[in-house]
C-alpha atoms as a PDB file:
ATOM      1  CA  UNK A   1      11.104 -12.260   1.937  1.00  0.00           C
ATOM      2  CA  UNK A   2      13.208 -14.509   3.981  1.00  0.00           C
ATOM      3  CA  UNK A   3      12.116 -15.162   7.321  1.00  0.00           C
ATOM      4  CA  UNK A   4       8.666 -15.137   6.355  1.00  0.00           C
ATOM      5  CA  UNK A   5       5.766 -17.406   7.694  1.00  0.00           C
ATOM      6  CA  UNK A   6       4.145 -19.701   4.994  1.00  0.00           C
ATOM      7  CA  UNK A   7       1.349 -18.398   2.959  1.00  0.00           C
ATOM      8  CA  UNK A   8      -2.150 -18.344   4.764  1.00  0.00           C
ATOM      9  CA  UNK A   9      -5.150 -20.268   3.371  1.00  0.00           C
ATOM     10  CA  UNK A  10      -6.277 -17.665   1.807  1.00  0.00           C
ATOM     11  CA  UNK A  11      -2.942 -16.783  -0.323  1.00  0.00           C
ATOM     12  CA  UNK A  12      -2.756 -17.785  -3.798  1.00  0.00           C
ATOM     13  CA  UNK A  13       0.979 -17.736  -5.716  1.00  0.00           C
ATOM     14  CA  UNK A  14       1.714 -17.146  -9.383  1.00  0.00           C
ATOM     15  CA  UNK A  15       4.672 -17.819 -10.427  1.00  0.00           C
ATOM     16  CA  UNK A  16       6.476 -15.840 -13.701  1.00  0.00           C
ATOM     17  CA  UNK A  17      10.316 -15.880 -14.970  1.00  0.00           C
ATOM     18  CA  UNK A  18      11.915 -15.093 -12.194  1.00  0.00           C
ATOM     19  CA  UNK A  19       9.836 -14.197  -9.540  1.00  0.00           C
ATOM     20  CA  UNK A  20       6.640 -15.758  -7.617  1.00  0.00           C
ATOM     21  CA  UNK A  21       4.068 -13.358  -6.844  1.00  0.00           C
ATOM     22  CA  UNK A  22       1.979 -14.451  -3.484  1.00  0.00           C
ATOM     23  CA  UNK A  23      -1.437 -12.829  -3.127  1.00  0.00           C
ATOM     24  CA  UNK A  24      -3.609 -12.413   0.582  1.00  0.00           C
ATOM     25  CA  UNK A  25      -6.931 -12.322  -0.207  1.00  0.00           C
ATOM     26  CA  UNK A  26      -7.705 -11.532   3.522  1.00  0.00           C
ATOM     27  CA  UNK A  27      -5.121  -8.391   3.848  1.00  0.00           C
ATOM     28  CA  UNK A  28      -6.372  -6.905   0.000  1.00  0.00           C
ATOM     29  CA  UNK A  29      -8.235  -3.409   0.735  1.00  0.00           C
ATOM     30  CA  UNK A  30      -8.337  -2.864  -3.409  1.00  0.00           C
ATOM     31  CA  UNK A  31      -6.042  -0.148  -3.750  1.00  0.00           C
ATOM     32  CA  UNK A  32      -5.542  -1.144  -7.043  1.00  0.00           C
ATOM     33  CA  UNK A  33      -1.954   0.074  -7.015  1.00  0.00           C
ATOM     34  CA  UNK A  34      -1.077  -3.271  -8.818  1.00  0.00           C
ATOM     35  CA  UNK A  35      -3.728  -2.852 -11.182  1.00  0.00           C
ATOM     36  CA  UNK A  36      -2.480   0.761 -12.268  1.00  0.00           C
ATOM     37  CA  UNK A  37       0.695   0.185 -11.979  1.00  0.00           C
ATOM     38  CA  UNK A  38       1.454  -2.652 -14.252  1.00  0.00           C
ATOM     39  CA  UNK A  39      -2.354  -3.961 -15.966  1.00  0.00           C
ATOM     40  CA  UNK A  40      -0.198  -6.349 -17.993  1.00  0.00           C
ATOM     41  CA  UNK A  41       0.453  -8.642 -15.321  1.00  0.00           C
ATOM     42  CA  UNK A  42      -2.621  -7.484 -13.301  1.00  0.00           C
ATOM     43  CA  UNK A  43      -6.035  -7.683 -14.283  1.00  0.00           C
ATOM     44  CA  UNK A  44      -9.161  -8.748 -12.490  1.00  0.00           C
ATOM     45  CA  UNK A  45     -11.103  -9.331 -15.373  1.00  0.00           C
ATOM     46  CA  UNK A  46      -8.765 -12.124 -15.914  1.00  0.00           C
ATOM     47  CA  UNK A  47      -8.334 -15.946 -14.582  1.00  0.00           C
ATOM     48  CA  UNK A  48      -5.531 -16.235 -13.086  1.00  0.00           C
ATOM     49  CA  UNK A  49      -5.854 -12.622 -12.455  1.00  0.00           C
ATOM     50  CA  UNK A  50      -1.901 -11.876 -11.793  1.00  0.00           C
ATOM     51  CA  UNK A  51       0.296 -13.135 -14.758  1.00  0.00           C
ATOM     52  CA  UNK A  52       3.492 -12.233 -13.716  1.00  0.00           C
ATOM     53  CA  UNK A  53       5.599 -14.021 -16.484  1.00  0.00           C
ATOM     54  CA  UNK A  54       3.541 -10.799 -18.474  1.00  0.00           C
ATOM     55  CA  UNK A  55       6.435  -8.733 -17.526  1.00  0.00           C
ATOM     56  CA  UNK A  56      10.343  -8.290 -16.703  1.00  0.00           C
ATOM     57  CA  UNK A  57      10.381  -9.755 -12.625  1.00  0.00           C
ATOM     58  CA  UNK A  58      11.925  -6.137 -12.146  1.00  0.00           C
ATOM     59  CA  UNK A  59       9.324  -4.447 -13.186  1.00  0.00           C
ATOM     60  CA  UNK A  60       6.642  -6.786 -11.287  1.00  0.00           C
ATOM     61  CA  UNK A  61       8.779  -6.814  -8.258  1.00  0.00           C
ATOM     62  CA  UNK A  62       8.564  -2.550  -8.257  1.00  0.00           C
ATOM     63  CA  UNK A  63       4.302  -2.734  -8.597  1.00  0.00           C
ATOM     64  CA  UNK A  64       4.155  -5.070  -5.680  1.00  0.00           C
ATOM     65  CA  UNK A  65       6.328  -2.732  -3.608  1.00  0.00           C
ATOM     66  CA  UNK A  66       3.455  -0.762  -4.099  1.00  0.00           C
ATOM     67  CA  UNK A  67       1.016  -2.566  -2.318  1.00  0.00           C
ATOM     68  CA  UNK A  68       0.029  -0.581   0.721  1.00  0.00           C
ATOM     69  CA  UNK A  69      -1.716  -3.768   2.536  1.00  0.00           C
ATOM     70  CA  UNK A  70       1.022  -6.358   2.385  1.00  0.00           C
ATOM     71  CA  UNK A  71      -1.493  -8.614   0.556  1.00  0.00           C
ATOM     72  CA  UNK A  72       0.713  -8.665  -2.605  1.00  0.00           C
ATOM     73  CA  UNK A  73       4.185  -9.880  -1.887  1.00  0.00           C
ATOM     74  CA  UNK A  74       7.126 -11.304  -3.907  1.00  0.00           C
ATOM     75  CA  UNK A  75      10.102 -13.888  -4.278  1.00  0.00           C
ATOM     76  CA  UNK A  76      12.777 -14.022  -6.789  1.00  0.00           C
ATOM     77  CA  UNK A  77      13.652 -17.266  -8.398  1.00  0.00           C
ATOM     78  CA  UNK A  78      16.233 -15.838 -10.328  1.00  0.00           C
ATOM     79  CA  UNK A  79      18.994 -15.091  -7.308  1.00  0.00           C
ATOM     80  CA  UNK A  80      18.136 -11.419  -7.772  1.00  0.00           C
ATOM     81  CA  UNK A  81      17.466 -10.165  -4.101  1.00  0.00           C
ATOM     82  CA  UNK A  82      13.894 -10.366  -2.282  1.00  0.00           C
ATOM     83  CA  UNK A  83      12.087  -7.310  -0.821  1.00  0.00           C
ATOM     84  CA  UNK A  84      14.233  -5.554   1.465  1.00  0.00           C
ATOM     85  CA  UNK A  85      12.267  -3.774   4.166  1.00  0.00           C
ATOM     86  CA  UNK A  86      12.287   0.198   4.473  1.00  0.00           C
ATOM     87  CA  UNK A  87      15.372   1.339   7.232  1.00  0.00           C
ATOM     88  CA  UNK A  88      13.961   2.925   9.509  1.00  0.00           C
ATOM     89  CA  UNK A  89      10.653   1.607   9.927  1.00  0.00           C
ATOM     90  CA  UNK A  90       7.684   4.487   8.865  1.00  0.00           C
ATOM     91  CA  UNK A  91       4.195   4.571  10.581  1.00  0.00           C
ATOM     92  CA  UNK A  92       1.848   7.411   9.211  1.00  0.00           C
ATOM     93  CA  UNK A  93      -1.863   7.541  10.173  1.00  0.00           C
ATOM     94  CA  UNK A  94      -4.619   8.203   8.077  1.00  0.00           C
ATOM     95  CA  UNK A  95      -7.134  10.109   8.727  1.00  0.00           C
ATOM     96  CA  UNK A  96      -9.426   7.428   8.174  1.00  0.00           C
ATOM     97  CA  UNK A  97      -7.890   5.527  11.031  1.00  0.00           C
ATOM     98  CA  UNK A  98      -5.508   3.277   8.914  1.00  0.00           C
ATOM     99  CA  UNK A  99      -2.128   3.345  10.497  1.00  0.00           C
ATOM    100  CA  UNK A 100       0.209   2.337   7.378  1.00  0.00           C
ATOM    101  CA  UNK A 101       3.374   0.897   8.254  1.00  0.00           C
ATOM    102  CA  UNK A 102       6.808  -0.478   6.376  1.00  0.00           C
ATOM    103  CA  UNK A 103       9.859  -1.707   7.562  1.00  0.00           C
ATOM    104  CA  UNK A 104      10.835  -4.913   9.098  1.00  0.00           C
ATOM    105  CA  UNK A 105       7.833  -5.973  10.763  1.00  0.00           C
ATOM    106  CA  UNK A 106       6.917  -8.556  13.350  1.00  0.00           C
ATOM    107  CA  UNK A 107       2.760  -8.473  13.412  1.00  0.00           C
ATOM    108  CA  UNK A 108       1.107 -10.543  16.307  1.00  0.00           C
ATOM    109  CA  UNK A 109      -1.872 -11.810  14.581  1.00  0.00           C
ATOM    110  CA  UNK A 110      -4.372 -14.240  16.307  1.00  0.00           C
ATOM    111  CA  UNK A 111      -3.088 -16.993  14.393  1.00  0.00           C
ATOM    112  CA  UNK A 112       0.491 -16.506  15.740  1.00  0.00           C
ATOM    113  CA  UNK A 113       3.542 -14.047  14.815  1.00  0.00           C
ATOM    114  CA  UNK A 114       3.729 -12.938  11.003  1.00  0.00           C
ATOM    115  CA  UNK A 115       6.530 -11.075   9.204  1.00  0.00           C
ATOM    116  CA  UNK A 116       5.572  -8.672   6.928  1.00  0.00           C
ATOM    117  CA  UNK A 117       7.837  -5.467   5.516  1.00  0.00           C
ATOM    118  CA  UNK A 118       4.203  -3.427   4.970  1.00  0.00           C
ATOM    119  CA  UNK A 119       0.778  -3.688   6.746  1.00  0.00           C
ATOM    120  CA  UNK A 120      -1.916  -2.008   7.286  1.00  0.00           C
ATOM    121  CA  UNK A 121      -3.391  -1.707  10.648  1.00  0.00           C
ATOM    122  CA  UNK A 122      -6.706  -1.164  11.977  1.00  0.00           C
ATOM    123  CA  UNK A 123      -6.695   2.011  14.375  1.00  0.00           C
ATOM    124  CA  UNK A 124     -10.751   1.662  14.906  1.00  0.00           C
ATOM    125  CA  UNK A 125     -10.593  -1.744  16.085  1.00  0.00           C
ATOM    126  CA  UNK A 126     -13.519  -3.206  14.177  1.00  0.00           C
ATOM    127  CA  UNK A 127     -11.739  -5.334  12.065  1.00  0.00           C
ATOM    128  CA  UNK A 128     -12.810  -8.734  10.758  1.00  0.00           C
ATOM    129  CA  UNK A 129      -8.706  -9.414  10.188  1.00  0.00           C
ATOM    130  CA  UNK A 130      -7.521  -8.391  13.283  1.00  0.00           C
ATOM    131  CA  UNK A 131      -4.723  -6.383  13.611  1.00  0.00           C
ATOM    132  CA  UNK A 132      -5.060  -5.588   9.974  1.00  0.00           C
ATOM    133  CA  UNK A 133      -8.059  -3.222   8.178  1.00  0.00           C
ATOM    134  CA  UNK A 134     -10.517  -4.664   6.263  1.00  0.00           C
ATOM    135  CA  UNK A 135     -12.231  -1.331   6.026  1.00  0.00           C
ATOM    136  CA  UNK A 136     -15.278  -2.694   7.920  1.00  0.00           C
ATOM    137  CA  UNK A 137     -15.404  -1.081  10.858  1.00  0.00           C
ATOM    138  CA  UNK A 138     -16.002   3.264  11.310  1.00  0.00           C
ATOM    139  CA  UNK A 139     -12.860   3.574   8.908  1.00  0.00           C
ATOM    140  CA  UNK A 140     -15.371   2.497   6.243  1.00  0.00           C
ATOM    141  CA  UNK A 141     -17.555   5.881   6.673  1.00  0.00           C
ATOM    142  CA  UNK A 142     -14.462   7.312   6.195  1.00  0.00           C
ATOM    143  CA  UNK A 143     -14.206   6.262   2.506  1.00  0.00           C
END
């Protein structure tokens, strides 16, 4: 995504034909929709665990789309277009006290401003990654 800061210590890039896949540790809540969606290229069983010259970019870019955390996001190498962020931006909260939100985001973070086109938030507050859930505070009884 253009625009957007560079990776945290904790983010790992893999790169495949045409497209680098970068990876937050710190924003993953295991949702596994990368793992369903495309098991080729994602496997945790597996070192590196995303492969993402396993598949067409096209087809890797639309799994990461998928991730509801932000934690896996892309970059195409091939002039194809990056992630373009959902017009108009779309909060919904979860019962659990997750507010998940996409668009074109500007997060305020502790470490300074980060730009993001999905997050999600903590709504309980009892985060260890401040602003965004970890699932470690009451939203974690929520399962």
């Amino acid at each position: 995504m253009t625009g957007e800061q560079p990776p945290h210590p904790a983010t790992r890039s893999y790169d495949g034909d045409g497209i680098t896949v970068n990876y937050d540790a710190h924003r993953c809540v295991h949702a596994a929709e990368c793992v369903h969606g495309l098991p080729s290229v994602f496997d945790v069983a597996r070192r590196p665990w995303a492969t993402p010259g396993h598949a067409p970019a096209d087809e890797v870019a639309d799994v990461v789309r998928r991730c509801p955390s932000g934690a896996l996001r892309y970059h195409r190498t091939d002039g194809m277009p990056d992630e373009v962020p959902d017009t108009p931006t779309h909060v919904s909260s979860h019962p659990d006290g997750v507010l998940h939100v996409r668009g074109d985001l500007e997060i305020d973070t502790p470490d300074g401003s980060v730009r993001a086109t999905r997050a999600m938030l903590c709504g309980c507050g009892r985060t260890g990654q401040a602003p965004f859930c970890d699932h470690g505070g009451a939203c974690a009884d929520h399962g």
